[in-house]
C-alpha atoms as a PDB file:
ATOM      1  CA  UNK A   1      12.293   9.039   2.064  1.00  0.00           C
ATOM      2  CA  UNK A   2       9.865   6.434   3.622  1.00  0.00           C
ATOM      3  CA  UNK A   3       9.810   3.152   1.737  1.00  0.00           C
ATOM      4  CA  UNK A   4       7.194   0.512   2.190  1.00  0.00           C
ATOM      5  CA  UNK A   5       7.148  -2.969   1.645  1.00  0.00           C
ATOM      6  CA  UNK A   6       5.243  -5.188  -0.771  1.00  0.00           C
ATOM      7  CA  UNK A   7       5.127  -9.072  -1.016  1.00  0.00           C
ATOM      8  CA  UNK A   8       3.249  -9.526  -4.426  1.00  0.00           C
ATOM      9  CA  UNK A   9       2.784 -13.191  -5.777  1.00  0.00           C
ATOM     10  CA  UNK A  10       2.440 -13.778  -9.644  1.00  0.00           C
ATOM     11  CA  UNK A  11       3.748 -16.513 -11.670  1.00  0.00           C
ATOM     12  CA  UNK A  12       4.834 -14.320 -14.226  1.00  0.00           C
ATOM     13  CA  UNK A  13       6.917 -11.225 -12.035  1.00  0.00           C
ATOM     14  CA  UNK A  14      10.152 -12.601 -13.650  1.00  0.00           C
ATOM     15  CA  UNK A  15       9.408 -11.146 -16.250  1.00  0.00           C
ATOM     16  CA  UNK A  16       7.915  -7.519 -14.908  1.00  0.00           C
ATOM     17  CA  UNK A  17      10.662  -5.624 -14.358  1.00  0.00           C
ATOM     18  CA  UNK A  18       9.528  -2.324 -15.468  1.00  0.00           C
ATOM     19  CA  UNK A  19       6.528  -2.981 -13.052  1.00  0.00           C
ATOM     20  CA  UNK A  20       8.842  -3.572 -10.354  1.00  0.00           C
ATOM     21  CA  UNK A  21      11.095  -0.195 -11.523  1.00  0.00           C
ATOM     22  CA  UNK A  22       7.988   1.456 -11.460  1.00  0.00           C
ATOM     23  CA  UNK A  23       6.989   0.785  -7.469  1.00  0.00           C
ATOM     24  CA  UNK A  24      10.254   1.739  -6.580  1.00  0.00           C
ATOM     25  CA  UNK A  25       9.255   5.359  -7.967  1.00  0.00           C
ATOM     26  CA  UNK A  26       6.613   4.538  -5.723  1.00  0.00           C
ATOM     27  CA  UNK A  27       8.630   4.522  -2.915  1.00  0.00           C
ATOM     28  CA  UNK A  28       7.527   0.410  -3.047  1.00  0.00           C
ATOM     29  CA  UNK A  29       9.797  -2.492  -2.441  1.00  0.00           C
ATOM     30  CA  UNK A  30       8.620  -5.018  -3.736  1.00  0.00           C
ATOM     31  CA  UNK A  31       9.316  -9.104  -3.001  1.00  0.00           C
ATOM     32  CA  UNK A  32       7.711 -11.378  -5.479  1.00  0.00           C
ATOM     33  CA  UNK A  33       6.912 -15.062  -5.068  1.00  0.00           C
ATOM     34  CA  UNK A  34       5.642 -17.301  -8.643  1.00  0.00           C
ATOM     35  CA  UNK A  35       3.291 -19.348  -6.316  1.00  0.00           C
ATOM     36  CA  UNK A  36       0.726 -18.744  -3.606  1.00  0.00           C
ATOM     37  CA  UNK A  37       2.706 -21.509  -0.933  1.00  0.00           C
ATOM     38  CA  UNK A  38       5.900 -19.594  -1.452  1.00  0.00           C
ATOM     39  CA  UNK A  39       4.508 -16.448  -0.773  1.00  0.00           C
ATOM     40  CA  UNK A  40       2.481 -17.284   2.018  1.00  0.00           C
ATOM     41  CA  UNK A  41       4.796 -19.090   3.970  1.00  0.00           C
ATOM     42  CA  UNK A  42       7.559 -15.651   3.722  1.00  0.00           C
ATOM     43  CA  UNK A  43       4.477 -13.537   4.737  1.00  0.00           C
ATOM     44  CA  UNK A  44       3.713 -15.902   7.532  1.00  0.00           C
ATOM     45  CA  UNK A  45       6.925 -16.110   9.088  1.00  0.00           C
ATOM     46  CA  UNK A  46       7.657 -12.204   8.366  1.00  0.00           C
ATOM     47  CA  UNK A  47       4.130 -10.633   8.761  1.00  0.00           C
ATOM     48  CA  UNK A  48       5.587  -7.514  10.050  1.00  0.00           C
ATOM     49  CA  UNK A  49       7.809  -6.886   7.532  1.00  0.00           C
ATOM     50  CA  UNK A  50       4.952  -6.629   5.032  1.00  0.00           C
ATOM     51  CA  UNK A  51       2.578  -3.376   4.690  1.00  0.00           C
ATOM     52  CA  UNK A  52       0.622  -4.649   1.823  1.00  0.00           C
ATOM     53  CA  UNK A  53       0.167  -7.643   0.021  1.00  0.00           C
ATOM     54  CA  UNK A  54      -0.491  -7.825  -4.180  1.00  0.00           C
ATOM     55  CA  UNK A  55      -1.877 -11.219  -5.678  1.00  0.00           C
ATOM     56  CA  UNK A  56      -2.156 -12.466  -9.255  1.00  0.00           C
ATOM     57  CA  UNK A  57      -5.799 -13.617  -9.983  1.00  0.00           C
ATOM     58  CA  UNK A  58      -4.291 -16.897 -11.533  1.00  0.00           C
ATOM     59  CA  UNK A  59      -1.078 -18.348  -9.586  1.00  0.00           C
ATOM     60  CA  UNK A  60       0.592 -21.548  -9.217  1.00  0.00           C
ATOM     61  CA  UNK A  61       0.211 -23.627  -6.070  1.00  0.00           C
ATOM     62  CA  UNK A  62       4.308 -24.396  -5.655  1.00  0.00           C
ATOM     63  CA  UNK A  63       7.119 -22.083  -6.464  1.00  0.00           C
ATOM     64  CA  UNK A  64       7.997 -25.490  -8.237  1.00  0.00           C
ATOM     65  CA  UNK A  65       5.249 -26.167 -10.413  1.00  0.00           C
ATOM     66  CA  UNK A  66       4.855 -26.450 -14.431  1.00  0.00           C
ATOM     67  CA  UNK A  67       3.635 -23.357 -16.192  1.00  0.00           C
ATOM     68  CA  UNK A  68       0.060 -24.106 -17.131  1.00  0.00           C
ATOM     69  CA  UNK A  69      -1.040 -25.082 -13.957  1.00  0.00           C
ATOM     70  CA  UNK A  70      -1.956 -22.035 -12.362  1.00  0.00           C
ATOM     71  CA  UNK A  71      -5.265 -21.201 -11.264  1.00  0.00           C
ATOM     72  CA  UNK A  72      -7.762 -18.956  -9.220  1.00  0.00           C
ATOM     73  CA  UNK A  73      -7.973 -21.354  -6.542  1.00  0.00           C
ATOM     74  CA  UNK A  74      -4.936 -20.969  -5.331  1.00  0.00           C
ATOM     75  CA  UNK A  75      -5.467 -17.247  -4.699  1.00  0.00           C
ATOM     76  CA  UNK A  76      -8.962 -17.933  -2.734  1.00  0.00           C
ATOM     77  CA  UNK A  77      -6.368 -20.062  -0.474  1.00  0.00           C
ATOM     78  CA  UNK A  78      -3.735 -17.522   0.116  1.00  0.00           C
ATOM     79  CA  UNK A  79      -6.545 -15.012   0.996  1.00  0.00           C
ATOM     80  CA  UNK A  80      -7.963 -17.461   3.645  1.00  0.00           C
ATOM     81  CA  UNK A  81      -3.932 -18.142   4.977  1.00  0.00           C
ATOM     82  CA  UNK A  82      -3.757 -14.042   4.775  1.00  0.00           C
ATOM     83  CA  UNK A  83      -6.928 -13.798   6.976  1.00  0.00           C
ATOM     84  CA  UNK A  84      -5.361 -15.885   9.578  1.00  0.00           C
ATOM     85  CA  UNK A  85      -1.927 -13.945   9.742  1.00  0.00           C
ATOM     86  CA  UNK A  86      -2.311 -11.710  13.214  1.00  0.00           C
ATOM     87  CA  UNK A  87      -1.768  -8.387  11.054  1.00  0.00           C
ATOM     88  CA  UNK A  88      -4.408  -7.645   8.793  1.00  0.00           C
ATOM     89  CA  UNK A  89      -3.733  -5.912   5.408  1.00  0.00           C
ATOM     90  CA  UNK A  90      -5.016  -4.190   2.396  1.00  0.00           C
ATOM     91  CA  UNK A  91      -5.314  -6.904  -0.351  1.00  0.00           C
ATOM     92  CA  UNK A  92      -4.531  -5.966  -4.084  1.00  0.00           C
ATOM     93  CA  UNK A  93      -5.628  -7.992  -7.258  1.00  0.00           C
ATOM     94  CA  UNK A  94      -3.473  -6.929 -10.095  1.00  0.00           C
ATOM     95  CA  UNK A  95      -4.506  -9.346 -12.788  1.00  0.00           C
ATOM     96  CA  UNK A  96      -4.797  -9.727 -16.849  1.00  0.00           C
ATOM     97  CA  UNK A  97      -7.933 -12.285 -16.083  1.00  0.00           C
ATOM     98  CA  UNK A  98     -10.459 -10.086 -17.675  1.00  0.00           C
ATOM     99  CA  UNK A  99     -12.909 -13.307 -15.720  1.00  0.00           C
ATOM    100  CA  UNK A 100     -11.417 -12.650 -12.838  1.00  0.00           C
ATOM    101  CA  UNK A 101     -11.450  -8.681 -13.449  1.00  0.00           C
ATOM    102  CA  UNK A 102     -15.150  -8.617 -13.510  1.00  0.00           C
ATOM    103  CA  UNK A 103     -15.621 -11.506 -11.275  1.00  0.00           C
ATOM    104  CA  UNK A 104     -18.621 -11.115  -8.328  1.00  0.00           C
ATOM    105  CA  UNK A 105     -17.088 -13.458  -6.179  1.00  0.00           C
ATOM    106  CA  UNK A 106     -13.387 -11.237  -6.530  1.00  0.00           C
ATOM    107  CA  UNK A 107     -15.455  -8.347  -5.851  1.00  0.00           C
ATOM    108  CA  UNK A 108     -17.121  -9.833  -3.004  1.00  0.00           C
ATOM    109  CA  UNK A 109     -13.817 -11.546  -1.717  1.00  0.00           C
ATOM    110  CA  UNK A 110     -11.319  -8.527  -2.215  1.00  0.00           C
ATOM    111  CA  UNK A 111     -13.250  -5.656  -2.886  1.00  0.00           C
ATOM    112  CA  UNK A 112     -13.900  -4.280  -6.792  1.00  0.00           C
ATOM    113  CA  UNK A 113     -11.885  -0.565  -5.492  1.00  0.00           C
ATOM    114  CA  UNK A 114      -8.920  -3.659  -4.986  1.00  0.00           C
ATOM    115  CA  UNK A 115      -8.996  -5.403  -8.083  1.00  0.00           C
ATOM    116  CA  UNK A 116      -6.815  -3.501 -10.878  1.00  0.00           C
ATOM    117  CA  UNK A 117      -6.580  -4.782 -14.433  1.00  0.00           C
ATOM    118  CA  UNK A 118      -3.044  -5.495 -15.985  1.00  0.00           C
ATOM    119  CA  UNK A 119      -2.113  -3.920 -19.440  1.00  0.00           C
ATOM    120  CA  UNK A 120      -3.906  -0.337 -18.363  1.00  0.00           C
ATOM    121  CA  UNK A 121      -1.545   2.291 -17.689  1.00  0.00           C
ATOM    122  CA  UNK A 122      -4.258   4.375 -15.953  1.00  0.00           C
ATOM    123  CA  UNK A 123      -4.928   0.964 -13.548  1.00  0.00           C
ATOM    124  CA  UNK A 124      -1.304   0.122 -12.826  1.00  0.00           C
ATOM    125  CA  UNK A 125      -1.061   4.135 -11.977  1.00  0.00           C
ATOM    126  CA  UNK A 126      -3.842   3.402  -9.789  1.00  0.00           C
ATOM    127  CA  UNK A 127      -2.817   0.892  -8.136  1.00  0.00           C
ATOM    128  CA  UNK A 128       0.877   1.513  -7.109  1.00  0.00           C
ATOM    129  CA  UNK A 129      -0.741   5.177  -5.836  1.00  0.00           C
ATOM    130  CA  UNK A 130      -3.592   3.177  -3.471  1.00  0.00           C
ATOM    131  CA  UNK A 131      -0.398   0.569  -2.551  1.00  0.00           C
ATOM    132  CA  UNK A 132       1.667   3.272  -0.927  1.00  0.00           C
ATOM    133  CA  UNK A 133      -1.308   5.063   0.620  1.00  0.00           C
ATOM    134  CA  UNK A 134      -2.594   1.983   2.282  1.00  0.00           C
ATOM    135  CA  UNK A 135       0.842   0.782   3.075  1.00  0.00           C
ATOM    136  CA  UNK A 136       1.962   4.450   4.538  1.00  0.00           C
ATOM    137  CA  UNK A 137      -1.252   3.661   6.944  1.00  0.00           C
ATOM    138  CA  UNK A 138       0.841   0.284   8.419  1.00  0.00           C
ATOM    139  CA  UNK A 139       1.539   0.957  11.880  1.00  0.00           C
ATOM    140  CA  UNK A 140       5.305  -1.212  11.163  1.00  0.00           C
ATOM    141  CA  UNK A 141       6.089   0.796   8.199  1.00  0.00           C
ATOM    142  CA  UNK A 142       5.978   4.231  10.134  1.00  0.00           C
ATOM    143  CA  UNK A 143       7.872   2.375  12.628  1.00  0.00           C
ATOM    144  CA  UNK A 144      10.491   1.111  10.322  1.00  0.00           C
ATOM    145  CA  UNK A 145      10.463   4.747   8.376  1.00  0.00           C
ATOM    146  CA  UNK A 146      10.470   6.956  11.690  1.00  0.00           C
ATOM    147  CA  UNK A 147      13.916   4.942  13.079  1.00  0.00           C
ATOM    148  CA  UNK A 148      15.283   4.141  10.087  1.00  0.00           C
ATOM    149  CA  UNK A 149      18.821   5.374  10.871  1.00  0.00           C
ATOM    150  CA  UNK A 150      18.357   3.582  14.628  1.00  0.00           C
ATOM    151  CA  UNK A 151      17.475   0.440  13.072  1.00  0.00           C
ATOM    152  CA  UNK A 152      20.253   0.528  10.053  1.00  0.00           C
ATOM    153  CA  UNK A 153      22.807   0.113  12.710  1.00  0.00           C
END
């Protein structure tokens, strides 16, 4: 079974563990950061690891900072630090924002087909089922999935 692999950042995936035991159904692993430097810097130095990449509309800066301090800036950031990685990849917004949710700038930064609203069943189905499709299109993951047993060893 081919797996794929996810690096989301939220400051609140600590505590979304069914959504996490739901993309493994999925066939999704996923690796969650609380803050957009954290998350960017892993994705940076393991790009080809990654075959998609899920962002919280409102995250913190530091995998150190206060709750309370997180904001959409920091996401416009990681998307310009995502933009410079060498890979290029499908970018998610899975956020509770309803701002952010109907946003023109998110739709004109991400996409409105890539922006999927938290606390909708039918969205979150949505959006684990348009992860794995664009992460079974990542050249690495049918790399990694075609010699899986080669590469185990």
């Amino acid at each position: 079974m081919p797996t794929y692999n996810v690096l989301w950042i939220d400051d609140k995936h600590e505590g979304m563990s069914s959504f996490k035991a739901t993309a493994r159904r999925y066939d999704l692993t996923i690796n969650a950061f609380k803050s957009a430097n954290g998350g960017m810097s892993e994705l940076e130095a393991n790009y080809s690891h990654y075959d998609a990449v899920l962002l919280d509309a409102k995250i913190l800066e530091d995998e150190t900072d206060a709750p309370g301090t997180e904001s959409t800036r920091y996401i416009h950031q990681a998307k310009a630090r995502l933009d410079a990685i060498p890979k290029k990849f499908d970018t998610f917004v899975y956020t509770g924002q309803v701002k952010a949710y109907a946003n023109e700038t998110f739709e004109e930064v991400f996409g409105r087909e890539n922006i999927y609203q938290k606390g909708v069943e039918a969205e979150r189905t949505r959006l684990f089922e348009n992860l794995r499709r664009s992460a079974a299109d990542s050249e690495d993951a049918n790399l990694r999935n075609k010699y899986a047993t080669t590469l185990a060893v």
